[in-house]
PDB file of N, CA and C in Angstrom:
ATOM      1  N   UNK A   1       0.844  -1.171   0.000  1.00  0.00           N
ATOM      2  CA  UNK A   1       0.000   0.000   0.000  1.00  0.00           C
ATOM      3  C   UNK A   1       0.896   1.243   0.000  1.00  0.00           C
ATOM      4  N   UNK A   2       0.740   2.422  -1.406  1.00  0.00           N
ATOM      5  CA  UNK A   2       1.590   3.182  -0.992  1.00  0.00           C
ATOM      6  C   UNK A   2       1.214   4.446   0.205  1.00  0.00           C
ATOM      7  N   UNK A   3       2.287   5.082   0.464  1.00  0.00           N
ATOM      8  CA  UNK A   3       1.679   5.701   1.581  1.00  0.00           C
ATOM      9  C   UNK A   3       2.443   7.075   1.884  1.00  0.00           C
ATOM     10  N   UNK A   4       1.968   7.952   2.483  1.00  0.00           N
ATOM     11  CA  UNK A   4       2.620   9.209   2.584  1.00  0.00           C
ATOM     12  C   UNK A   4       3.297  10.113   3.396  1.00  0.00           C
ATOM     13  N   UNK A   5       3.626   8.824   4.351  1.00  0.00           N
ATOM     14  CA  UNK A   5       4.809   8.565   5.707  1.00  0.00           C
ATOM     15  C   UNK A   5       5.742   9.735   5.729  1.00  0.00           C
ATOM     16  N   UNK A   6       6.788   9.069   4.895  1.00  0.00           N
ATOM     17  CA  UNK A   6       7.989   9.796   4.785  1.00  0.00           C
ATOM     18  C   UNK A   6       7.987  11.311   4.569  1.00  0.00           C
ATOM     19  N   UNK A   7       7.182  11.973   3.720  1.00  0.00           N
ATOM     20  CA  UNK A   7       6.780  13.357   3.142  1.00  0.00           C
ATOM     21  C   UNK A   7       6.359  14.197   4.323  1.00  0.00           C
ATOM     22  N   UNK A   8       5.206  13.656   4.981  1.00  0.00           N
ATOM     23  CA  UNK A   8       4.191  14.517   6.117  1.00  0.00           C
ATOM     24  C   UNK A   8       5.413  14.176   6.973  1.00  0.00           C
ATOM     25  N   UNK A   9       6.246  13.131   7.544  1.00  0.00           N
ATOM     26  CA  UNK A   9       7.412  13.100   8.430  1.00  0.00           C
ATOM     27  C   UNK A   9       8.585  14.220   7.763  1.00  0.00           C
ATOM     28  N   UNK A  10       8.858  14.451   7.148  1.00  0.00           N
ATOM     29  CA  UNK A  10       9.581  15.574   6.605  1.00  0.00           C
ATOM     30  C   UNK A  10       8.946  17.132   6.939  1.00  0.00           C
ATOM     31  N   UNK A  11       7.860  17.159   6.185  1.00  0.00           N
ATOM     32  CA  UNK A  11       7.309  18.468   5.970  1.00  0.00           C
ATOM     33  C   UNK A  11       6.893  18.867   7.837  1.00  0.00           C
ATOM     34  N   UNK A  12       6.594  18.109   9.203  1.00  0.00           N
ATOM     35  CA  UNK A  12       6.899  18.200  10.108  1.00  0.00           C
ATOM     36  C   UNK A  12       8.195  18.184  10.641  1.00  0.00           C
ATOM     37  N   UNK A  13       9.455  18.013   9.666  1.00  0.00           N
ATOM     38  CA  UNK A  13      10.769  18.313  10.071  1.00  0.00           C
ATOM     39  C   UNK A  13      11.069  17.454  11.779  1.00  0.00           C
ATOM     40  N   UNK A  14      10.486  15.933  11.642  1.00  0.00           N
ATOM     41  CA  UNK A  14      10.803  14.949  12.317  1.00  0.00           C
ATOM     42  C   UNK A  14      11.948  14.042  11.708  1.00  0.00           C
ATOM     43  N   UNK A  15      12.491  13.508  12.394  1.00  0.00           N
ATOM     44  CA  UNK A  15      13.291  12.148  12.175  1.00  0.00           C
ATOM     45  C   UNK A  15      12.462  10.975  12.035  1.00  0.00           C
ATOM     46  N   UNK A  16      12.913  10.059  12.041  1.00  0.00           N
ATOM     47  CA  UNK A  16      12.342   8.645  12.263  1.00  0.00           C
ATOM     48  C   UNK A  16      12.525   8.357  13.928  1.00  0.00           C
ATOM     49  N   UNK A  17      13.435   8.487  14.361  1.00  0.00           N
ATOM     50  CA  UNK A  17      13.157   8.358  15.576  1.00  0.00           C
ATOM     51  C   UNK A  17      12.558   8.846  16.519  1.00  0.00           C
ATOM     52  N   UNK A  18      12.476  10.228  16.066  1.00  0.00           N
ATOM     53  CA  UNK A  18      11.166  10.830  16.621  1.00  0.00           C
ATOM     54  C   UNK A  18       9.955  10.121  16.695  1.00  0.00           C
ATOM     55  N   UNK A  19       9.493  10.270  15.432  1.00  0.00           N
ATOM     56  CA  UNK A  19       8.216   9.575  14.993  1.00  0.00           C
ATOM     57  C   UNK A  19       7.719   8.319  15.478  1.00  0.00           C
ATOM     58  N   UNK A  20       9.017   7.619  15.431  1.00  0.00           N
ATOM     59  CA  UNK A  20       9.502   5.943  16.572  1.00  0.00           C
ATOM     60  C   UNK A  20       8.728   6.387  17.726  1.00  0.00           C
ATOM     61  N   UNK A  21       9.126   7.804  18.431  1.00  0.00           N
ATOM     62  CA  UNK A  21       9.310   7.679  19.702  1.00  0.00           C
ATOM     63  C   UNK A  21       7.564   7.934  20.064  1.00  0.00           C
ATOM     64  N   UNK A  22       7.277   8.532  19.174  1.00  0.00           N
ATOM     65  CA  UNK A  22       6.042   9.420  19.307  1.00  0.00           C
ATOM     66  C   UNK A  22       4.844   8.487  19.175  1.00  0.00           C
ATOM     67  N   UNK A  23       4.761   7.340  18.313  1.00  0.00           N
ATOM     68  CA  UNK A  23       4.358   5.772  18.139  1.00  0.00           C
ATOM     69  C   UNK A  23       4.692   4.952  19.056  1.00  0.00           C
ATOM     70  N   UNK A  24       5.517   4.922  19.969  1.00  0.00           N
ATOM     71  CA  UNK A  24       5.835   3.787  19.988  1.00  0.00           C
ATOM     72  C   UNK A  24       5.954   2.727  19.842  1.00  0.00           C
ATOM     73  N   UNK A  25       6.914   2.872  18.542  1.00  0.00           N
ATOM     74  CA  UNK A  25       7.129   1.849  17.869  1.00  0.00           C
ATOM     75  C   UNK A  25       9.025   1.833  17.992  1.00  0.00           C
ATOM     76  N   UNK A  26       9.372   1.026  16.989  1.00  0.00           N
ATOM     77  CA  UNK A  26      10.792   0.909  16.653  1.00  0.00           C
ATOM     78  C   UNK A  26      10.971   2.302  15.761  1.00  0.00           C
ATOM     79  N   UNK A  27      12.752   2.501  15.383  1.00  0.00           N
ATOM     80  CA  UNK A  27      12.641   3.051  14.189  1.00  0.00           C
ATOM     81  C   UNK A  27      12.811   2.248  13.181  1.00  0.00           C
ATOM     82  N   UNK A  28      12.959   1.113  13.109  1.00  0.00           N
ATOM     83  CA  UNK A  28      13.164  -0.492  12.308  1.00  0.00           C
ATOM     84  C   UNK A  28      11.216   0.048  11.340  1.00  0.00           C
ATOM     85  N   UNK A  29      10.447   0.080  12.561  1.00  0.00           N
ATOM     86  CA  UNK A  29       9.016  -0.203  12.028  1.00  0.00           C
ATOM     87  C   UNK A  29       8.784   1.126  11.364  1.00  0.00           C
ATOM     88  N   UNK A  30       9.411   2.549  11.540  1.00  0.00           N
ATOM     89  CA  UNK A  30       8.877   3.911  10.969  1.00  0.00           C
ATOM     90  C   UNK A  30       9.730   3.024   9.659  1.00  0.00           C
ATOM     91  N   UNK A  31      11.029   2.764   9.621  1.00  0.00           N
ATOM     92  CA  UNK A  31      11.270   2.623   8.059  1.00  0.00           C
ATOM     93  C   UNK A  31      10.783   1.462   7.148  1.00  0.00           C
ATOM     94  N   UNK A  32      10.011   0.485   8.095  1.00  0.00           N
ATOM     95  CA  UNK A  32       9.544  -0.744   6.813  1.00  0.00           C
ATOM     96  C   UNK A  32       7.997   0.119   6.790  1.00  0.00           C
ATOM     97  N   UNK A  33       7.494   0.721   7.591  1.00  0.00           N
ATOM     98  CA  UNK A  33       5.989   2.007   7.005  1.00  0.00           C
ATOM     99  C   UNK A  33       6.420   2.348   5.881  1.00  0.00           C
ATOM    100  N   UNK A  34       7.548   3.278   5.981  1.00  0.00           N
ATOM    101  CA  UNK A  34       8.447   3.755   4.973  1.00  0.00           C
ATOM    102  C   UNK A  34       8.453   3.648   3.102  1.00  0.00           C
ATOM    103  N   UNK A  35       8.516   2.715   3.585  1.00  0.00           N
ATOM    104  CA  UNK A  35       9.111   1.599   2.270  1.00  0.00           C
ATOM    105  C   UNK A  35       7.779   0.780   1.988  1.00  0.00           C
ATOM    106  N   UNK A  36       6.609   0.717   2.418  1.00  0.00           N
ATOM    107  CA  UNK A  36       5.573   0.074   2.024  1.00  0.00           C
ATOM    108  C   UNK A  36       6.333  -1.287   2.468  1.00  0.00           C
ATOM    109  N   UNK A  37       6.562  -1.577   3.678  1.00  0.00           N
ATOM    110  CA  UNK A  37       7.032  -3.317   3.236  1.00  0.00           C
ATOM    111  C   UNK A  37       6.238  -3.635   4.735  1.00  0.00           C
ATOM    112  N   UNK A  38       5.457  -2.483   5.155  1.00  0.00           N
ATOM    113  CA  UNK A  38       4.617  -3.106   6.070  1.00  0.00           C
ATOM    114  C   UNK A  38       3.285  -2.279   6.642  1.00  0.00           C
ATOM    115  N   UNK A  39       1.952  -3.120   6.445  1.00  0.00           N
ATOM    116  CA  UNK A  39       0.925  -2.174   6.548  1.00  0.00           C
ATOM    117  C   UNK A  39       0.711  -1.951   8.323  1.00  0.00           C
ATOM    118  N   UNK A  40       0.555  -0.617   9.009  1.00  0.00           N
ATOM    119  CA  UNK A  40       0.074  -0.980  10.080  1.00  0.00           C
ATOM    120  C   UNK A  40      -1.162  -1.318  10.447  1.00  0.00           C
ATOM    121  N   UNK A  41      -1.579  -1.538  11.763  1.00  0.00           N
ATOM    122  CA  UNK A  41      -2.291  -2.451  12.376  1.00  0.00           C
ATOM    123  C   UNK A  41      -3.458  -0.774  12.347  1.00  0.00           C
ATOM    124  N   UNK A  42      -4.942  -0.731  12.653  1.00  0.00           N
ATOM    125  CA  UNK A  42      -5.751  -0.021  12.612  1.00  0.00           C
ATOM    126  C   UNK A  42      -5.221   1.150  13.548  1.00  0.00           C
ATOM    127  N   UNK A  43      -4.957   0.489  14.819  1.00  0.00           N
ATOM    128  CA  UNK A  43      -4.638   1.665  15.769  1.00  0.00           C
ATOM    129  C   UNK A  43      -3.610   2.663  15.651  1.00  0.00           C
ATOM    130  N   UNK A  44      -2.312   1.924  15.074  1.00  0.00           N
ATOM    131  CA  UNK A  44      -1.386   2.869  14.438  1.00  0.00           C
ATOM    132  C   UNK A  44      -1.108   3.574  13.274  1.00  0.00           C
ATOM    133  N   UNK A  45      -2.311   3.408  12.669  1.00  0.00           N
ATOM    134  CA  UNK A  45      -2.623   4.235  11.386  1.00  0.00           C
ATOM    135  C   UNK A  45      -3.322   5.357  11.667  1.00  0.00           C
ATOM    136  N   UNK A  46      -4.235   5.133  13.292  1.00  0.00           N
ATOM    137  CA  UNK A  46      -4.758   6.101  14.063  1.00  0.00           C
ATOM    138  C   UNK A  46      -3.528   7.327  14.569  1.00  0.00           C
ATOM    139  N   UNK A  47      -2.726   6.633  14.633  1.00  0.00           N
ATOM    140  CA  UNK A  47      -1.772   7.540  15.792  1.00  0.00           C
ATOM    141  C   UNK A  47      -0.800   7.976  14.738  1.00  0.00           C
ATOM    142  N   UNK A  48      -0.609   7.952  13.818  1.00  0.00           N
ATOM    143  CA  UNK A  48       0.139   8.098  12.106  1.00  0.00           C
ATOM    144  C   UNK A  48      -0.518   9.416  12.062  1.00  0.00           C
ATOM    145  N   UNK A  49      -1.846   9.550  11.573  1.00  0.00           N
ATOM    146  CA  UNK A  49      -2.746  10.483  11.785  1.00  0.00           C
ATOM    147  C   UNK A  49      -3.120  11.742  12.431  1.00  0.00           C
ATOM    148  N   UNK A  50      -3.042  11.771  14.038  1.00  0.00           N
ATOM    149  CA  UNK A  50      -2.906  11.941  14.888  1.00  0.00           C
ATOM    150  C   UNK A  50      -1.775  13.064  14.922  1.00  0.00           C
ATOM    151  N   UNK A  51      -0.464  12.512  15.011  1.00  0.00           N
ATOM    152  CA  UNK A  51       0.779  12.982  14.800  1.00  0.00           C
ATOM    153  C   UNK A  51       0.964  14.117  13.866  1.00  0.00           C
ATOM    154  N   UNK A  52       0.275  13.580  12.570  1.00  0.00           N
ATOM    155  CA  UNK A  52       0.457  14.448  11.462  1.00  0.00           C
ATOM    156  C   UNK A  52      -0.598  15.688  11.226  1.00  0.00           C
ATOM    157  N   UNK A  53      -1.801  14.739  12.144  1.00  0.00           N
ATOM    158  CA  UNK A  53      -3.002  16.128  12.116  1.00  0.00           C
ATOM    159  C   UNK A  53      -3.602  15.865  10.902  1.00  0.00           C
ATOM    160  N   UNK A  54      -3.787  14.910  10.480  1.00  0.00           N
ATOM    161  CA  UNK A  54      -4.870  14.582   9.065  1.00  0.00           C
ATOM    162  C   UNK A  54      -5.529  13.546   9.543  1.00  0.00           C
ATOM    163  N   UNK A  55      -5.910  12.909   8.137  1.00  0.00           N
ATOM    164  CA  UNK A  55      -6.792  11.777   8.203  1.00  0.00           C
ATOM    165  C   UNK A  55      -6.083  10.696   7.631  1.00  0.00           C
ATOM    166  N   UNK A  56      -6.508   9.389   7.968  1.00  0.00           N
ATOM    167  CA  UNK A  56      -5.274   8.096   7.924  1.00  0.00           C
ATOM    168  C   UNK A  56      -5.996   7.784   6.428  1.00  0.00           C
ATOM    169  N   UNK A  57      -7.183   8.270   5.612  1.00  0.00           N
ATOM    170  CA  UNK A  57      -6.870   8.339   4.131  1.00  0.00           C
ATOM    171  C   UNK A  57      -5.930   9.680   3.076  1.00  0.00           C
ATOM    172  N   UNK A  58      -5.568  10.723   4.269  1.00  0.00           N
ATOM    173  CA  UNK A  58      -4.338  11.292   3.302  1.00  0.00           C
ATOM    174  C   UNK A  58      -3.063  10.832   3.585  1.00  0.00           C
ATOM    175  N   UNK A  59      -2.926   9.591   4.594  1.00  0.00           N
ATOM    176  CA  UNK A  59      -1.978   9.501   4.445  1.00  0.00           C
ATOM    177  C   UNK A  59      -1.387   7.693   3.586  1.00  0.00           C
ATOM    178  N   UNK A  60      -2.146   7.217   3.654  1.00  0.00           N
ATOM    179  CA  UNK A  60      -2.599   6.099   2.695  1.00  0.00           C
ATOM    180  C   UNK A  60      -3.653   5.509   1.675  1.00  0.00           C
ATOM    181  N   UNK A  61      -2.847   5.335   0.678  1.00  0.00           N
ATOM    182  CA  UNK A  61      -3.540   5.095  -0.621  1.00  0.00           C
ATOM    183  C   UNK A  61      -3.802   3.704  -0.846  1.00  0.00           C
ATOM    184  N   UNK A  62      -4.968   3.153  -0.486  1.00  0.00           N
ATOM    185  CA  UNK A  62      -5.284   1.400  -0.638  1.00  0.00           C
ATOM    186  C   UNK A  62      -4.998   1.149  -1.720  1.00  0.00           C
ATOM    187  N   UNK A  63      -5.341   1.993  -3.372  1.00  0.00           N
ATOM    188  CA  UNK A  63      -5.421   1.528  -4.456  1.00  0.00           C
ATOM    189  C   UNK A  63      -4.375   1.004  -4.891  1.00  0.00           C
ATOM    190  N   UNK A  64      -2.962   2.152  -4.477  1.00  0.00           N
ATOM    191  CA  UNK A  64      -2.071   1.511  -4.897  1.00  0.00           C
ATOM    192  C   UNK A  64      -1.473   0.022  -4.402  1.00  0.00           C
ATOM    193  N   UNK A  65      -0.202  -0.420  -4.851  1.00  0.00           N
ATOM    194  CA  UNK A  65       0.362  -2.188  -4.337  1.00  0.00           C
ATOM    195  C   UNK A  65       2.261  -1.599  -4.252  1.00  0.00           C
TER     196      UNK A  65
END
C-alpha cells in the first residue's frame, strides 16, 4: 500500500526516531511504514494520523500495491 509517511514526516521536520518515539514503535518499524514493506495495524494508522493532524486516508492510498 503506498503511503505518505515519509513526506508529512519531513514536511513536520521529524526524524524517524522521533516519529519511533512518538508511536511507539521501533525506528526499524517507521522505516519498513516507509518503504511500504509493512501495513500498520488499525490503531497505528490512528496515531500516524494523529501525529500528522490529518486523516489516515491522506496519508494512505489502498489503491495503490
Amino acid at each position: 500500500m503506498k503511503n505518505q509517511i515519509k513526506e508529512n514526516r519531513a514536511e513536520h521536520g521529524m526524524t524517524q526516531d522521533a516519529l519511533a518515539e512518538a508511536l511507539g514503535v521501533s525506528r526499524q518499524t517507521v522505516i519498513s511504514l516507509e518503504k511500504g514493506r509493512y501495513n500498520p495495524s488499525l490503531e497505528l494508522a490512528f496515531k500516524l494520523a494523529a501525529v500528522f493532524g490529518c486523516r489516515i486516508e491522506d496519508l494512505f492510498d489502498p489503491e495503490e500495491d
